[in-house]
Protein backbone atom coordinates (compact mmCIF):
# COMPACT_ATOMS: atom_id res chain seq x y z
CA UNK A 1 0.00 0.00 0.00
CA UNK A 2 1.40 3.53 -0.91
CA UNK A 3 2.00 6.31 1.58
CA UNK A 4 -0.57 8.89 1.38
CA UNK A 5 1.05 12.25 0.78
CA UNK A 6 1.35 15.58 2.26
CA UNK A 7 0.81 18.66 1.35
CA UNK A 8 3.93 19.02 0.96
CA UNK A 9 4.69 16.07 -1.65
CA UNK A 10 1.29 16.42 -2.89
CA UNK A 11 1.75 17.62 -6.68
CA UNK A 12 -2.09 17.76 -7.51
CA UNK A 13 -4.51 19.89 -5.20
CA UNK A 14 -7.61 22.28 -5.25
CA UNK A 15 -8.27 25.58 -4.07
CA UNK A 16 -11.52 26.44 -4.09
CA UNK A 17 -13.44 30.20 -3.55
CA UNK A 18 -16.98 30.91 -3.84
CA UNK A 19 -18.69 34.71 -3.21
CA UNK A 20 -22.06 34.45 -1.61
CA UNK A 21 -25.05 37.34 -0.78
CA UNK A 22 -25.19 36.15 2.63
CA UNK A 23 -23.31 34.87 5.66
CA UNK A 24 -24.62 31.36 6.28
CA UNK A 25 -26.16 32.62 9.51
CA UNK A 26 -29.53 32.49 8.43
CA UNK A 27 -29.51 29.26 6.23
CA UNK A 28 -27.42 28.48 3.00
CA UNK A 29 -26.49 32.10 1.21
CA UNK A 30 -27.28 32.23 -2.24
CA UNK A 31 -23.73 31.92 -4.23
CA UNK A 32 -23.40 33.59 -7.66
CA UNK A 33 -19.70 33.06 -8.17
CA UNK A 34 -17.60 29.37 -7.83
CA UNK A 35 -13.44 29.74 -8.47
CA UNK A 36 -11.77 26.23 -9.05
CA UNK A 37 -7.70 26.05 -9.39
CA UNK A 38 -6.32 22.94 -9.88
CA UNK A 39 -2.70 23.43 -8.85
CA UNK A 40 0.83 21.72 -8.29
CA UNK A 41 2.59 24.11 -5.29
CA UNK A 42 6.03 22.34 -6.22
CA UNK A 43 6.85 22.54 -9.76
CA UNK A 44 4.47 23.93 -12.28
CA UNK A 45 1.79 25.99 -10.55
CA UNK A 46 -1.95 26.26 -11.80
CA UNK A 47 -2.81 23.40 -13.90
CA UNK A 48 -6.43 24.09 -14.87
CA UNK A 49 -9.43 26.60 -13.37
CA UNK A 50 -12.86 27.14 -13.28
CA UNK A 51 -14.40 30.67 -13.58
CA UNK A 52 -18.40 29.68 -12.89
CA UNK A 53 -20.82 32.91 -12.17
CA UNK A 54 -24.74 32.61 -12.80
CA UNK A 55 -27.02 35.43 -12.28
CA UNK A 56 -27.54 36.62 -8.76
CA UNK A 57 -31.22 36.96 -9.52
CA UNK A 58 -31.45 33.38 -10.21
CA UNK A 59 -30.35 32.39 -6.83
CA UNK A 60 -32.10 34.87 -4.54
CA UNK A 61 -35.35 33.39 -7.02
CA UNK A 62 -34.52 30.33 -5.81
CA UNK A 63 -34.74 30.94 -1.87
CA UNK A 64 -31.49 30.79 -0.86
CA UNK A 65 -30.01 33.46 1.80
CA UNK A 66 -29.19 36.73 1.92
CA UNK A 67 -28.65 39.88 4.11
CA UNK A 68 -28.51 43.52 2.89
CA UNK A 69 -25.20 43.82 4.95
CA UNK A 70 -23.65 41.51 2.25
CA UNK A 71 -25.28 43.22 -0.51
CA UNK A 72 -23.55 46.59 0.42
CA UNK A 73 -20.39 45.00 1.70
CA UNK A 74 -20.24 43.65 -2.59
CA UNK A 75 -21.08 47.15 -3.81
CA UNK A 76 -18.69 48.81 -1.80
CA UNK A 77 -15.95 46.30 -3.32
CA UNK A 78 -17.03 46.83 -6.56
CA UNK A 79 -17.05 42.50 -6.57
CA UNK A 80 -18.65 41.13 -9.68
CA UNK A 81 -22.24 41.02 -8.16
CA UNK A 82 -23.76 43.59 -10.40
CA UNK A 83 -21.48 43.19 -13.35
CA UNK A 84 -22.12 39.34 -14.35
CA UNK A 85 -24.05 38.85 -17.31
CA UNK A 86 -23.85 35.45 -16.94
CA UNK A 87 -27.07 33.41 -18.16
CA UNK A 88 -26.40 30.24 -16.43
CA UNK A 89 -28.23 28.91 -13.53
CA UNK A 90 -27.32 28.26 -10.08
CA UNK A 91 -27.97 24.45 -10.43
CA UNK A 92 -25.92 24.71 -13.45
CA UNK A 93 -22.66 25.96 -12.27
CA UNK A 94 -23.15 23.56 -9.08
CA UNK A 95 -22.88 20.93 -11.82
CA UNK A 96 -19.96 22.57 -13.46
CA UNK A 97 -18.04 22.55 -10.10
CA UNK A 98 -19.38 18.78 -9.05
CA UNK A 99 -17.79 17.84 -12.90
CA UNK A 100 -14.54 19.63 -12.68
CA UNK A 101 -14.07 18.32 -8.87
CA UNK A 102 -14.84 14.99 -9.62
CA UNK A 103 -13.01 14.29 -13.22
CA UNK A 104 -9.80 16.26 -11.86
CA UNK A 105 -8.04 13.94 -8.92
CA UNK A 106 -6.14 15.89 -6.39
CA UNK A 107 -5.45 14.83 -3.06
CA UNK A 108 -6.31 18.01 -0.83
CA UNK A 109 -8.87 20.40 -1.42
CA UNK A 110 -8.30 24.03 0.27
CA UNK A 111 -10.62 27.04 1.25
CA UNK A 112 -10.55 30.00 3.37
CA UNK A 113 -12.28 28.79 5.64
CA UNK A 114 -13.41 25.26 5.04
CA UNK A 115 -16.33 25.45 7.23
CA UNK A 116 -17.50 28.25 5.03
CA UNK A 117 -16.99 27.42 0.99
CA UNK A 118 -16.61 23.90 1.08
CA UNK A 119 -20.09 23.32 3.67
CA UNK A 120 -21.96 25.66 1.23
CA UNK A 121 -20.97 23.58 -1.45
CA UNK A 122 -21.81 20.16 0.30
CA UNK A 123 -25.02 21.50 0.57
CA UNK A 124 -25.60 22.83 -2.94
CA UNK A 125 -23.97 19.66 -3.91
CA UNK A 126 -26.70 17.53 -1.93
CA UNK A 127 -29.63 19.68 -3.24
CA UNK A 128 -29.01 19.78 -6.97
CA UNK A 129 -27.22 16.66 -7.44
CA UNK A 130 -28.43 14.61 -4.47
CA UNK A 131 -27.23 11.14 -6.06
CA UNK A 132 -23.60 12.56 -6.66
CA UNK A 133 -20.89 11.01 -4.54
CA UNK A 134 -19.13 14.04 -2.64
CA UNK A 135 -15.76 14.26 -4.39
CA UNK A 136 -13.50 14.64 -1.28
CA UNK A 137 -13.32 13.28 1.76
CA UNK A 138 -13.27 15.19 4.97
CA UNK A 139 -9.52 14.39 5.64
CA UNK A 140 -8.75 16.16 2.87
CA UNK A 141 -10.36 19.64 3.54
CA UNK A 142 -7.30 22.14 4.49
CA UNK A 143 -7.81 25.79 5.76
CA UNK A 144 -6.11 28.63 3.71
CA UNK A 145 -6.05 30.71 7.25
CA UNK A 146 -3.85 28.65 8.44
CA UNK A 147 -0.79 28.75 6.44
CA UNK A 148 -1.75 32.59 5.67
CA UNK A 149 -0.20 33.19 8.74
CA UNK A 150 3.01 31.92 7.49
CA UNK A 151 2.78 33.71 3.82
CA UNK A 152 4.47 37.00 4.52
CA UNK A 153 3.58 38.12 0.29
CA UNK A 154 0.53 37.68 1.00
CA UNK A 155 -1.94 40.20 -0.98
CA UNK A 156 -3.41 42.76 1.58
CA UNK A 157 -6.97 42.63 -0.07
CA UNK A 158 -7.90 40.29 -2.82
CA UNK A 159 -10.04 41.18 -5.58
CA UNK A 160 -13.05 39.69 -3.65
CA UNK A 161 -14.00 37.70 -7.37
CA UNK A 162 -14.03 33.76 -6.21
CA UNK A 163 -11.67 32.75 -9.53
CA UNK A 164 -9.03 35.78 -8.89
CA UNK A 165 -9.24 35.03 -5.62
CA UNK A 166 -8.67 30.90 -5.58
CA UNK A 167 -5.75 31.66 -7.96
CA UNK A 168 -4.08 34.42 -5.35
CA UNK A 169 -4.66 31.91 -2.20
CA UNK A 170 -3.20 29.02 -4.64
CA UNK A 171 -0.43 31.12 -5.25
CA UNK A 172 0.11 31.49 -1.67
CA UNK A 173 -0.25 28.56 -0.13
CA UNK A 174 2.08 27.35 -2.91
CA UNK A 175 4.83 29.84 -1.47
CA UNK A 176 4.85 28.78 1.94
CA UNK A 177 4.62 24.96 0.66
CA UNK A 178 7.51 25.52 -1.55
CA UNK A 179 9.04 27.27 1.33
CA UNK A 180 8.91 24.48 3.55
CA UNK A 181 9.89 21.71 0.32
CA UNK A 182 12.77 23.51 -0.47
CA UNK A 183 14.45 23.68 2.96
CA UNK A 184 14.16 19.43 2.43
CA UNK A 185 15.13 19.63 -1.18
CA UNK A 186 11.96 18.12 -2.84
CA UNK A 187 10.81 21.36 -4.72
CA UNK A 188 11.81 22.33 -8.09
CA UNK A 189 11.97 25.35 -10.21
CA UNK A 190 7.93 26.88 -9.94
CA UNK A 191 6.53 28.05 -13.14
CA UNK A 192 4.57 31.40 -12.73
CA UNK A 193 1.44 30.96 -14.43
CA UNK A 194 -0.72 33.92 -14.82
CA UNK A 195 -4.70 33.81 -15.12
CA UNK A 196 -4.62 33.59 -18.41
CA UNK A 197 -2.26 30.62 -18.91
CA UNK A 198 -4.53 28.56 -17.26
CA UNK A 199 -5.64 25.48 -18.85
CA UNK A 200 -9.53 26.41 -19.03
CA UNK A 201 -11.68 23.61 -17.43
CA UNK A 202 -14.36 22.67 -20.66
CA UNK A 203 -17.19 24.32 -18.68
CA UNK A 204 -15.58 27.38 -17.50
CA UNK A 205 -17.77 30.58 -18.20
CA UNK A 206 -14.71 32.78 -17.95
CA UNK A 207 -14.97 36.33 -19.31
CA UNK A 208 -11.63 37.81 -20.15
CA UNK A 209 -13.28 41.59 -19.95
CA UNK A 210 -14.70 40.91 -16.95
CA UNK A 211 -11.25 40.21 -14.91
């Protein structure tokens, strides 16, 4: 039986970013906006990404949560909330993100936090798609927070836009990885990969003006 690696041996994980209109205080917040990066931290960076936005609309319609305190916090950032003119659905970029976490193997999935992106999307996952297996199991769920506090080039604010975003905390937990991997000589050479190298994922409803 093969060792199970580490994050820092581990050459295939997921970061994964999601903006919501609420706070998951009153029930599950209605998410417009999934980021997927599928990324190597020790050699060649991002590997492939999903940019998946549906209309806000379409999930307040739908009955999932909100608070006007998140609603001004987005318009204040200037976040993507009113600029998407995405036509997709909700349930269709939870499929999207099911598809690209499921056909892509990786062995640890991050967030920031955990008990935030990835329970929203356990949910959404067992609403829409109630007969899908969960692709990850719960040892493999890492918190971005945590090595943030080690990641001293870390952005001050991120864009607040869930794909810019997954890349930048990809990028940096990558750093302190590679920080860690080199002091035991098992890192090589990282490849910078910007947005726009990114292998697309096939259902990615990236929108070039939009970033």
């Amino acid at each position: 039986m093969s060792e199970r690696p580490t994050i820092l041996t581990s050459r295939r994980q997921v970061m994964v970013d999601i903006e919501t209109l609420g706070q998951n205080e009153t029930g599950t917040p209605a998410v417009f906006e999934i980021g997927l990066v599928l990324f190597d931290p020790l050699y060649t960076g991002t590997l492939a990404g999903a940019d998946l936005r549906c209309c806000p609309f379409d999930a307040l319609a739908e009955g999932w949560a909100h608070d006007l305190e998140t609603l001004r916090w987005h318009i204040k950032k200037k976040t993507n909330l009113l600029r998407s003119s995405s036509l997709l659905s909700l349930s269709e970029i939870v499929g999207e993100a099911l598809e690209f976490l499921t056909i892509n193997n990786f062995d640890f999935i991050w967030a920031k936090a955990p008990d935030f992106d990835l329970d929203i999307l356990k949910k959404l996952f067992a609403h829409y798609y109630p007969k899908a297996a969960l692709p990850w199991e719960y040892w493999q769920a890492r918190d971005v927070r945590t090595l943030a506090d080690l990641d001293h080039d870390a952005a001050p604010d991120p864009p607040h836009r869930a794909y810019q975003d997954a890349i930048i905390e990809a990028e940096a937990v990558s750093r302190v990885i590679r920080r860690f991997a080199t002091s035991s000589g098992s890192a090589g050479e990282l490849t910078h990969t910007s947005p726009e190298a990114i292998a697309p994922f096939a259902g990615t409803t990236t929108d070039d003006s939009e970033l």
